[in-house]
N, C-alpha and C. Protein backbone atom coordinates (compact mmCIF):
# COMPACT_ATOMS: atom_id res chain seq x y z
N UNK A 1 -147.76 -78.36 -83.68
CA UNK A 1 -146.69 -77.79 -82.86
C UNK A 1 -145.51 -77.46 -83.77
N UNK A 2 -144.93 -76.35 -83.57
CA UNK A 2 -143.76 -75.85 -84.01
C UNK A 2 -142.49 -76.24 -83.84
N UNK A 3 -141.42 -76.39 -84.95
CA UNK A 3 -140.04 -77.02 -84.05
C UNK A 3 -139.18 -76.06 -83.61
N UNK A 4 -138.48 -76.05 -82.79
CA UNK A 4 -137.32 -74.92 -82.59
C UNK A 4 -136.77 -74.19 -83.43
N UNK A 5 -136.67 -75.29 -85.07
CA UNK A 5 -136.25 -74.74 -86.11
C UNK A 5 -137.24 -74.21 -86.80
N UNK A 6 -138.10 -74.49 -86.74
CA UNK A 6 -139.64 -73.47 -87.35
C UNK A 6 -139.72 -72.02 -86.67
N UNK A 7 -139.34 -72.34 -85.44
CA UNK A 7 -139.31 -71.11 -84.24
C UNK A 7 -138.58 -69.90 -84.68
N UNK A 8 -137.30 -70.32 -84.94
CA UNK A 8 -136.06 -69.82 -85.62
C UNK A 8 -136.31 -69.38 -86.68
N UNK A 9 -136.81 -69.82 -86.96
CA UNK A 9 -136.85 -68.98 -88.79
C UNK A 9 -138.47 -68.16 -88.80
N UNK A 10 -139.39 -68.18 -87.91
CA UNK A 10 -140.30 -67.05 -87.56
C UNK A 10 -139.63 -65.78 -87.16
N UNK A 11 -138.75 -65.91 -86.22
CA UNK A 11 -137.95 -65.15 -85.57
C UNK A 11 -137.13 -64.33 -85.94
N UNK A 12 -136.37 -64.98 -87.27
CA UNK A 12 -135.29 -64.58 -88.37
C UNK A 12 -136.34 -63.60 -89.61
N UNK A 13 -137.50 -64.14 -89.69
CA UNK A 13 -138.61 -63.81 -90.44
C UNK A 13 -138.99 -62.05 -89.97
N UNK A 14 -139.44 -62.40 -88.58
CA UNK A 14 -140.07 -61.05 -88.01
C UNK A 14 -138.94 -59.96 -87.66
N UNK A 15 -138.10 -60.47 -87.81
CA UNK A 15 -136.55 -59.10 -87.46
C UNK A 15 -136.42 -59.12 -88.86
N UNK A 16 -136.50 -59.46 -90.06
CA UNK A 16 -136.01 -59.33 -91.12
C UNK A 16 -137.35 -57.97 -91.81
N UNK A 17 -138.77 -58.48 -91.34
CA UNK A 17 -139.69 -58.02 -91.99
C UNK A 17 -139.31 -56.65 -90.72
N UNK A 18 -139.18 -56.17 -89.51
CA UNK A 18 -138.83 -55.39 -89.08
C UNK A 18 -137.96 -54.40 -89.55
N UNK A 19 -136.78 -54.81 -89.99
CA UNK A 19 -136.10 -54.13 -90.60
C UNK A 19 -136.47 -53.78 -92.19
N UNK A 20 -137.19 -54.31 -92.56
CA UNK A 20 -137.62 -53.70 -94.18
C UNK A 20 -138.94 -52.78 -93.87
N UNK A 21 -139.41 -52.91 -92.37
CA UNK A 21 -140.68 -51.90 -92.07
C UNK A 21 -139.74 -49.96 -92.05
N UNK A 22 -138.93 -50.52 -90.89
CA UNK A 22 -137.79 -49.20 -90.52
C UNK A 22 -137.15 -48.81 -92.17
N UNK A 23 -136.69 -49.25 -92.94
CA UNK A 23 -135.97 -48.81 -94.01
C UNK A 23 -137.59 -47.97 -94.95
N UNK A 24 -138.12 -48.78 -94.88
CA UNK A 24 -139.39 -47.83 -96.13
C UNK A 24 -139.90 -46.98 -94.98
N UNK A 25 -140.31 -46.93 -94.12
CA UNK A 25 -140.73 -45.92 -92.91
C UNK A 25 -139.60 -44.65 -93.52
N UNK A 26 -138.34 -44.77 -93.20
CA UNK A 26 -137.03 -44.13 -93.32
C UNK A 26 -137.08 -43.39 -94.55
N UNK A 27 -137.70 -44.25 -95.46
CA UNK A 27 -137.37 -43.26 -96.85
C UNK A 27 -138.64 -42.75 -97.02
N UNK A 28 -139.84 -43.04 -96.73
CA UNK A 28 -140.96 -42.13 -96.78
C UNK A 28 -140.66 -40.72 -96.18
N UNK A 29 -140.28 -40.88 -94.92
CA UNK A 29 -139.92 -39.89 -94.19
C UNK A 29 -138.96 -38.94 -94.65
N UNK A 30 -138.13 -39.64 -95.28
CA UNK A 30 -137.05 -38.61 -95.85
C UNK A 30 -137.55 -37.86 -96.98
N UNK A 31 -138.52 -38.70 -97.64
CA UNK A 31 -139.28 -38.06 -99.31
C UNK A 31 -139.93 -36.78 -98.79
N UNK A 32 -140.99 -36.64 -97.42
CA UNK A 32 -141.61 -35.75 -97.09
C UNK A 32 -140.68 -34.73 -97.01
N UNK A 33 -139.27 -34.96 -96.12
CA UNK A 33 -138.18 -33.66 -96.28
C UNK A 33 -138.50 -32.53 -95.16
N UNK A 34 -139.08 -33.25 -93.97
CA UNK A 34 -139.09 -32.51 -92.66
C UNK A 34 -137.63 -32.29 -92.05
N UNK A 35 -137.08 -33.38 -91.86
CA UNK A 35 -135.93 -33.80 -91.31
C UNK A 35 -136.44 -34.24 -90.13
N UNK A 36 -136.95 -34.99 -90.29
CA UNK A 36 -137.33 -35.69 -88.81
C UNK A 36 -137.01 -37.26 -88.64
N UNK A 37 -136.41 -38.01 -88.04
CA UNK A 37 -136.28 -38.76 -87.70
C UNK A 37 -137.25 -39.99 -87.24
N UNK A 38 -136.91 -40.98 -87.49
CA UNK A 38 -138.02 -42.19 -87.44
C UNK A 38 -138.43 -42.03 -85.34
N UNK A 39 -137.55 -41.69 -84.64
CA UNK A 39 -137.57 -41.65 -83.23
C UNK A 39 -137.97 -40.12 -83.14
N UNK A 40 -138.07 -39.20 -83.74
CA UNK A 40 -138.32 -37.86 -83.42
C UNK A 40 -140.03 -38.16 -83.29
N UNK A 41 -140.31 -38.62 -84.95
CA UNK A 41 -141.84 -38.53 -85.22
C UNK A 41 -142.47 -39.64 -84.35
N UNK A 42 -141.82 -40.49 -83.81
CA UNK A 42 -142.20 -41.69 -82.52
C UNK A 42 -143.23 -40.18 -81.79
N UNK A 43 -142.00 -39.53 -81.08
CA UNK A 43 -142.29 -38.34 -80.49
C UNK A 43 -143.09 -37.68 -80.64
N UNK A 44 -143.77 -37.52 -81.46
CA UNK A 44 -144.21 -36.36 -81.78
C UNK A 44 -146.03 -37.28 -81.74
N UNK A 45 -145.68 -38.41 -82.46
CA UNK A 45 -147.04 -39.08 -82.42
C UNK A 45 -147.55 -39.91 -80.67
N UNK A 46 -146.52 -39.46 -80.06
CA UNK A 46 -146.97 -40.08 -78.54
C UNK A 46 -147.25 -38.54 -78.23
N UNK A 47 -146.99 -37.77 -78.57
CA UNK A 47 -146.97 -36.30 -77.78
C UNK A 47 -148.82 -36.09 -78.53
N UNK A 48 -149.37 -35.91 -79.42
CA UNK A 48 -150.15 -36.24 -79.87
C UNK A 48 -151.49 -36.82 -78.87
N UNK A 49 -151.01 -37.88 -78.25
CA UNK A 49 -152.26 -38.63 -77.83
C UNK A 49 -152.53 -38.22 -76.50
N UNK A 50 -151.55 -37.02 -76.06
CA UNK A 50 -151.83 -36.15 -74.67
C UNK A 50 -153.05 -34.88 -74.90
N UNK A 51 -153.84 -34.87 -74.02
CA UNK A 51 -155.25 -33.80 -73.83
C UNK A 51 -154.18 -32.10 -73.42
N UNK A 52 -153.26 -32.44 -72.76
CA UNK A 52 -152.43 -31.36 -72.14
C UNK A 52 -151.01 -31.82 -72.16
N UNK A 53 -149.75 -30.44 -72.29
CA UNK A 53 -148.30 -31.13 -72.41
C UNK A 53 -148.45 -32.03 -71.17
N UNK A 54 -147.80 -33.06 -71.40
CA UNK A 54 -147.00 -34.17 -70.96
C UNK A 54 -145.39 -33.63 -70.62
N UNK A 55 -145.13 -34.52 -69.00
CA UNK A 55 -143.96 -33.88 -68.81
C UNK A 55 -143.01 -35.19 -69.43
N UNK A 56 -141.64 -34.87 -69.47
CA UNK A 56 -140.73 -35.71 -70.14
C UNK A 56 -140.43 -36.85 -70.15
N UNK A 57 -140.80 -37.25 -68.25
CA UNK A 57 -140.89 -38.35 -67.41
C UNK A 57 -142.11 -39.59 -68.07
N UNK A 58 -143.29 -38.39 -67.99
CA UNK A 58 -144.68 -39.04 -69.27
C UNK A 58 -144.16 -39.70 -70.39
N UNK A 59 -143.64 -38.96 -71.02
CA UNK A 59 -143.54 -39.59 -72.76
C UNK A 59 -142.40 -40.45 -72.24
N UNK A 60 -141.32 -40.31 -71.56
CA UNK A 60 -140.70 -41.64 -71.26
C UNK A 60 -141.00 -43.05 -71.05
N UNK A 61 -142.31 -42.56 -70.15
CA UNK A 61 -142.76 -43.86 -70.41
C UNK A 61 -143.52 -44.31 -71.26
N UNK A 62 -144.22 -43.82 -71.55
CA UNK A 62 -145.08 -43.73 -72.41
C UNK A 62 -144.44 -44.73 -74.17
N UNK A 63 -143.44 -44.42 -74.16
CA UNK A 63 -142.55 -44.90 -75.13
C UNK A 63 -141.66 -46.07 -75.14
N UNK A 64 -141.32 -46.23 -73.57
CA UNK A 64 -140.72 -46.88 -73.19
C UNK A 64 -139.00 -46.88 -73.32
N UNK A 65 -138.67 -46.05 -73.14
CA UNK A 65 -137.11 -45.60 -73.08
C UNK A 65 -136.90 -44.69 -72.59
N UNK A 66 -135.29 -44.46 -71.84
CA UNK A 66 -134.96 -43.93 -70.48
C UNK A 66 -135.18 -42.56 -71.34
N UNK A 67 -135.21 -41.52 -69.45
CA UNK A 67 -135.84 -40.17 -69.88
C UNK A 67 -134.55 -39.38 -70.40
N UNK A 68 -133.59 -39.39 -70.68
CA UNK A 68 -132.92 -39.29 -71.43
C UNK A 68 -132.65 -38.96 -72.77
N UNK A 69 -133.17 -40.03 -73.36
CA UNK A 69 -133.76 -40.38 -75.12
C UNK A 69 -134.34 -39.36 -74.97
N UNK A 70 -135.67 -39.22 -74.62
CA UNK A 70 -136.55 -38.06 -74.72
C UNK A 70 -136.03 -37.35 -74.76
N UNK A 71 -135.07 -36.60 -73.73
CA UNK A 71 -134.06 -35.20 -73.54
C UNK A 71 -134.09 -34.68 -74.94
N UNK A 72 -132.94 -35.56 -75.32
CA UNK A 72 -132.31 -35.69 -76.89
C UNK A 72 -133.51 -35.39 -78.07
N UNK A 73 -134.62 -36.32 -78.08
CA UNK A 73 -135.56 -36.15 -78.99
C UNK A 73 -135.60 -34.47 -78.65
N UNK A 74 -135.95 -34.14 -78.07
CA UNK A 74 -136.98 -33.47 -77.37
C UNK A 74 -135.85 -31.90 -78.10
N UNK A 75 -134.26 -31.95 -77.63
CA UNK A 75 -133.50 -30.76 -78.28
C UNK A 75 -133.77 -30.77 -79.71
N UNK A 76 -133.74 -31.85 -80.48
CA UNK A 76 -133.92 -31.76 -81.89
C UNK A 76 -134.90 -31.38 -82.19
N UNK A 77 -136.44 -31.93 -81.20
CA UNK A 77 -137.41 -31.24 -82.47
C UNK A 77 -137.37 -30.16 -81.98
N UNK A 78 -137.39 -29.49 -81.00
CA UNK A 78 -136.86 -27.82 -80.30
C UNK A 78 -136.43 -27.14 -81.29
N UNK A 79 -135.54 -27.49 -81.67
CA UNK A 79 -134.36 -26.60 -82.66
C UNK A 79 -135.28 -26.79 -83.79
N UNK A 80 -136.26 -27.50 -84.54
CA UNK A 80 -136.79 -27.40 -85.33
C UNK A 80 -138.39 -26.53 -85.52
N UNK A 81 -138.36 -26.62 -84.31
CA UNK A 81 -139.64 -25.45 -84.26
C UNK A 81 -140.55 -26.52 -83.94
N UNK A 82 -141.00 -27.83 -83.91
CA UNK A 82 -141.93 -28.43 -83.69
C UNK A 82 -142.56 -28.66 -82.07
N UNK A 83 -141.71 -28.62 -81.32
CA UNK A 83 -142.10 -28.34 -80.11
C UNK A 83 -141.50 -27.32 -79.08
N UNK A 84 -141.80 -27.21 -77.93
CA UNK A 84 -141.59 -26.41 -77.27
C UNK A 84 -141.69 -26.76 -75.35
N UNK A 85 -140.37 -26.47 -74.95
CA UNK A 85 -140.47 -26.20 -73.32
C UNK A 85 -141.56 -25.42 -72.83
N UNK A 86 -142.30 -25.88 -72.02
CA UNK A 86 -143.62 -24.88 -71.11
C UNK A 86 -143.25 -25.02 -70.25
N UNK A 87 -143.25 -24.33 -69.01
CA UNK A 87 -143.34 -24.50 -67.03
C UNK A 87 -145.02 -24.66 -67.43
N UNK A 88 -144.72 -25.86 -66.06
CA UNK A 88 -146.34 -26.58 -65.82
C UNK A 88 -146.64 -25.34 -64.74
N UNK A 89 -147.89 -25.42 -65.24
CA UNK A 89 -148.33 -23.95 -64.36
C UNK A 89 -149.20 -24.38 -62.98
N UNK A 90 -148.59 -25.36 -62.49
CA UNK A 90 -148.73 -25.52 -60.71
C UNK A 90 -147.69 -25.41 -60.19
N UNK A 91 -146.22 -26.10 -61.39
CA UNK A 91 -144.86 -26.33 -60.22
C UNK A 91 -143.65 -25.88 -61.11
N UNK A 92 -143.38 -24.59 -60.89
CA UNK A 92 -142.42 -23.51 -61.63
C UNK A 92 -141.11 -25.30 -62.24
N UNK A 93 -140.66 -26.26 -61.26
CA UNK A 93 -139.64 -26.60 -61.57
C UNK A 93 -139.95 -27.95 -62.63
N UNK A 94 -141.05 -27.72 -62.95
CA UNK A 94 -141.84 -29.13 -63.70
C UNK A 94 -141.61 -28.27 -65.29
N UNK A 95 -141.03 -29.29 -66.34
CA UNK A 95 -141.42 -28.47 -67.36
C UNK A 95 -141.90 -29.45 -68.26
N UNK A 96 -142.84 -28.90 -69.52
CA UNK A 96 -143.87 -29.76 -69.93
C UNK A 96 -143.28 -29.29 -71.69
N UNK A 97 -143.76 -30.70 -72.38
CA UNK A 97 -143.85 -30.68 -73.86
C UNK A 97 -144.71 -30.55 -74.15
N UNK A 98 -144.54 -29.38 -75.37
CA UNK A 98 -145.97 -28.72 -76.15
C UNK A 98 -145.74 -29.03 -77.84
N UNK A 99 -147.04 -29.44 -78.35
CA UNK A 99 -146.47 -29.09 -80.03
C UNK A 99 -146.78 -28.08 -80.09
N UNK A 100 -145.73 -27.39 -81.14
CA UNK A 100 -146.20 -25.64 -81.41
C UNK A 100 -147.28 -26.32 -83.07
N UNK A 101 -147.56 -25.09 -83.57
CA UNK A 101 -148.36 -25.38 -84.92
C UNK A 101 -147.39 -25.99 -86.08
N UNK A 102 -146.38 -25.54 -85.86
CA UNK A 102 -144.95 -26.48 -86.68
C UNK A 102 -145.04 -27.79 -86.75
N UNK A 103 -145.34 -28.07 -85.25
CA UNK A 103 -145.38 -29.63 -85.21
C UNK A 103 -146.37 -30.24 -85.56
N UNK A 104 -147.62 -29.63 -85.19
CA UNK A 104 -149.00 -30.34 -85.86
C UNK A 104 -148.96 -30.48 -87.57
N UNK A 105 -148.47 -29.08 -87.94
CA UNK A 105 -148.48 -29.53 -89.04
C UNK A 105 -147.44 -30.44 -89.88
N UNK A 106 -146.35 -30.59 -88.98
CA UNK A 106 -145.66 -31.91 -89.45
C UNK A 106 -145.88 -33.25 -89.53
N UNK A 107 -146.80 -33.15 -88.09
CA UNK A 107 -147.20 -34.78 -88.03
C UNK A 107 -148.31 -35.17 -88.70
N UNK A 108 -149.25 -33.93 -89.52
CA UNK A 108 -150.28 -34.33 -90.62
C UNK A 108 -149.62 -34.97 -91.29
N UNK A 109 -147.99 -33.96 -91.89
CA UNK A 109 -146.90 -34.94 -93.20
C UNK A 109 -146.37 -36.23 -92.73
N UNK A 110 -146.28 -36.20 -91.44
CA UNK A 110 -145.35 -37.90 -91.27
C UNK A 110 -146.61 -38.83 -91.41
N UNK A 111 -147.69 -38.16 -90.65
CA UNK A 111 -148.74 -39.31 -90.63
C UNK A 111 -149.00 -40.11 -91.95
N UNK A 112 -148.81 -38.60 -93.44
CA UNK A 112 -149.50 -39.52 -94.50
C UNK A 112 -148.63 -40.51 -95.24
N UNK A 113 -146.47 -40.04 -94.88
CA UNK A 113 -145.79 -40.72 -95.02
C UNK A 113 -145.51 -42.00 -94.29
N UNK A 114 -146.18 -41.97 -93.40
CA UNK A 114 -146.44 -42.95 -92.16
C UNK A 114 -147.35 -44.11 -93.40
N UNK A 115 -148.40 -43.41 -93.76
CA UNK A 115 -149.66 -44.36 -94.51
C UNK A 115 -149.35 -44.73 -95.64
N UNK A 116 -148.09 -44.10 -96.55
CA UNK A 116 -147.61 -44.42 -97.99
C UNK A 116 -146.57 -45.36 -97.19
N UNK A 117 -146.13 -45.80 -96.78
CA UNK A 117 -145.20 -46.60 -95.96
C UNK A 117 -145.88 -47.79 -96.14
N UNK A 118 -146.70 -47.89 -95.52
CA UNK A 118 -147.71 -48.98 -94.70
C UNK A 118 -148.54 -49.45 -95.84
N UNK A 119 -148.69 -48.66 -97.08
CA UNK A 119 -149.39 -49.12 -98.53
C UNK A 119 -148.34 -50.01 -99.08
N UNK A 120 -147.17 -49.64 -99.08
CA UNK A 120 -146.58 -49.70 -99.79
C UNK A 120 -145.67 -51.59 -98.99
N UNK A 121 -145.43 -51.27 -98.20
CA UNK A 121 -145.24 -53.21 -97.09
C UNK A 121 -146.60 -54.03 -97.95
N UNK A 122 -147.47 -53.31 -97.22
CA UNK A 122 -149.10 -54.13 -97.36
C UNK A 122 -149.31 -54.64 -98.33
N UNK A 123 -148.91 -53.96 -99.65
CA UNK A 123 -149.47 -54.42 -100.88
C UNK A 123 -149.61 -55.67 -101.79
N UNK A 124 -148.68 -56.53 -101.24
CA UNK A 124 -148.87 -57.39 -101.55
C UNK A 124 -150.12 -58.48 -100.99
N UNK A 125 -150.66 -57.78 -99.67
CA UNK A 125 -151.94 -58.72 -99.21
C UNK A 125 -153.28 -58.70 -99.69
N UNK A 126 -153.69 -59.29 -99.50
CA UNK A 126 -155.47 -58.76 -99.95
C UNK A 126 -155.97 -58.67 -98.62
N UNK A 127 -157.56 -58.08 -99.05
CA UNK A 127 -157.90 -57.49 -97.75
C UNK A 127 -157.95 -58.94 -96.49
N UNK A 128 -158.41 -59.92 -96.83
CA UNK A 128 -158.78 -60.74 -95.85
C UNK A 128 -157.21 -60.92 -95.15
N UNK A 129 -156.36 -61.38 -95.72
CA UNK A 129 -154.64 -61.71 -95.55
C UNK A 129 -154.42 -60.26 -94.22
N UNK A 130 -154.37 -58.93 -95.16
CA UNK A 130 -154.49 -58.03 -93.74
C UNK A 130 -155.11 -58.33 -92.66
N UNK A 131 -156.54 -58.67 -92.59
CA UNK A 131 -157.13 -58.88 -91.46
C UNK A 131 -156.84 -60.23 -90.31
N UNK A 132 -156.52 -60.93 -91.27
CA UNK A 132 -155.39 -62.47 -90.42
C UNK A 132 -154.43 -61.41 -89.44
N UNK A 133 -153.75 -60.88 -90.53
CA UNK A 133 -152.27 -60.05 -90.25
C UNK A 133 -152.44 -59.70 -88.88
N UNK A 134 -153.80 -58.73 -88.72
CA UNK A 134 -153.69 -57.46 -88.03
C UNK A 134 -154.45 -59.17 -86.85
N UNK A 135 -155.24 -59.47 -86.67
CA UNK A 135 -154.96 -60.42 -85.50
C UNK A 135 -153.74 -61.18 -85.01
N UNK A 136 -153.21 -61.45 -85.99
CA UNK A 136 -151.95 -62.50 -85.18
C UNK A 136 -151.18 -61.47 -84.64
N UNK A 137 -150.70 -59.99 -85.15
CA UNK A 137 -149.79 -59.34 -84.83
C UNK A 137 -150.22 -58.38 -83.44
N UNK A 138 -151.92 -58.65 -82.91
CA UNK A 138 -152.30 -58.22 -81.58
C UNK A 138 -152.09 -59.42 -80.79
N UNK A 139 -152.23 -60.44 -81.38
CA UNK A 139 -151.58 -61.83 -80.88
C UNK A 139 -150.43 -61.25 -79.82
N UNK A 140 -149.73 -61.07 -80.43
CA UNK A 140 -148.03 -61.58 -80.64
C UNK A 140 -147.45 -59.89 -79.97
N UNK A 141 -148.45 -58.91 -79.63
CA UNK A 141 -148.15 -57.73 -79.21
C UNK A 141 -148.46 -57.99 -78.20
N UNK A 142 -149.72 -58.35 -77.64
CA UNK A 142 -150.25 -58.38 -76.90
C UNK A 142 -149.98 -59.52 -75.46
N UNK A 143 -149.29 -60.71 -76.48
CA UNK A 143 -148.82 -62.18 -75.57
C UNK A 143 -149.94 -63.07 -75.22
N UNK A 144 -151.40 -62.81 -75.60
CA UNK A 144 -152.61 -63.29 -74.93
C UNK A 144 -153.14 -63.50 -76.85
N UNK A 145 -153.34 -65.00 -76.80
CA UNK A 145 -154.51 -65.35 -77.82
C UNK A 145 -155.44 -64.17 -77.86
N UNK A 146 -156.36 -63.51 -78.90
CA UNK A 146 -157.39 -62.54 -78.99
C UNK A 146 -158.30 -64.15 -79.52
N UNK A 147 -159.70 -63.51 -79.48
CA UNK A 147 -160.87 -64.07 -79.46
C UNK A 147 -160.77 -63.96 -81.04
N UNK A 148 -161.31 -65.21 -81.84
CA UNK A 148 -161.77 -65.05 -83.37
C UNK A 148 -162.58 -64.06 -83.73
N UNK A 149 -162.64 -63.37 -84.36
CA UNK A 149 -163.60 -62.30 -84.84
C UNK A 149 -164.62 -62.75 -85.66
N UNK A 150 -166.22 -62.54 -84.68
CA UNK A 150 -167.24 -63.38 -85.78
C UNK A 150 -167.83 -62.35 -86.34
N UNK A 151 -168.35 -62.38 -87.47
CA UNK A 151 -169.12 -61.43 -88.79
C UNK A 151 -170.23 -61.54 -88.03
């Protein structure tokens, strides 16, 4: 069992390792030289996992922050060419997010700055250490013990 003060310093641990995830995320992103933002490309990679645009209300939730945020995301990557306003073509007053080809081909670049990011945290683990990693942290996402993984 853990003490409060063990608790505390997990806690102090995982906001600390949080914030050194956001800062190298940040400068990968900036190296690529899209101008996109760590919350734009959020955007763009939830917009992504839609079969058809998604209306604004969607990726709001979807993300989990008021529809609002989105608004905002949503003018910036506009102005950048990566996406685009559609009318949903059942209800003239519904309007839907599209990536144009701008955006696809941006989020190929964030994705691989996304993955030099994620090399670059990681590297200090070996493969088994990752694979601990990547359970405790579905752990701890998830709130529910996961099952041991048998070979």
């Amino acid at each position: 069992m853990t003490t409060p003060d063990a608790d505390g310093q997990l806690a102090e641990q995982l906001l600390r390792l949080t914030r050194r995830v956001h800062r190298i995320q940040k400068h990968h992103l900036e190296r690529c030289g899209l101008g996109v933002t760590p919350a734009q490309s959020r955007l763009l990679r939830a917009l992504a996992h839609y079969s058809s645009p998604p209306r604004m209300a969607d990726l709001a939730e979807r993300m989990e922050v008021v529809p609002r945020a989105v608004t905002t995301l949503v003018d910036g990557l506009e102005a950048s060419g990566t996406v685009r306003r559609v009318p949903d073509p059942t209800n003239r007053r519904v309007i839907r997010i599209e990536i144009t080809d701008e955006g696809h081909r941006a989020l190929g670049e964030l994705r691989g700055a996304r993955r030099s990011a994620a090399q670059e945290i990681l590297a200090p683990l070996t493969a088994g250490q990752r694979e601990t990693l990547g359970g405790l942290l579905n752990t701890l996402i998830d709130g529910v013990p996961h099952a041991e993984h048998s070979g």
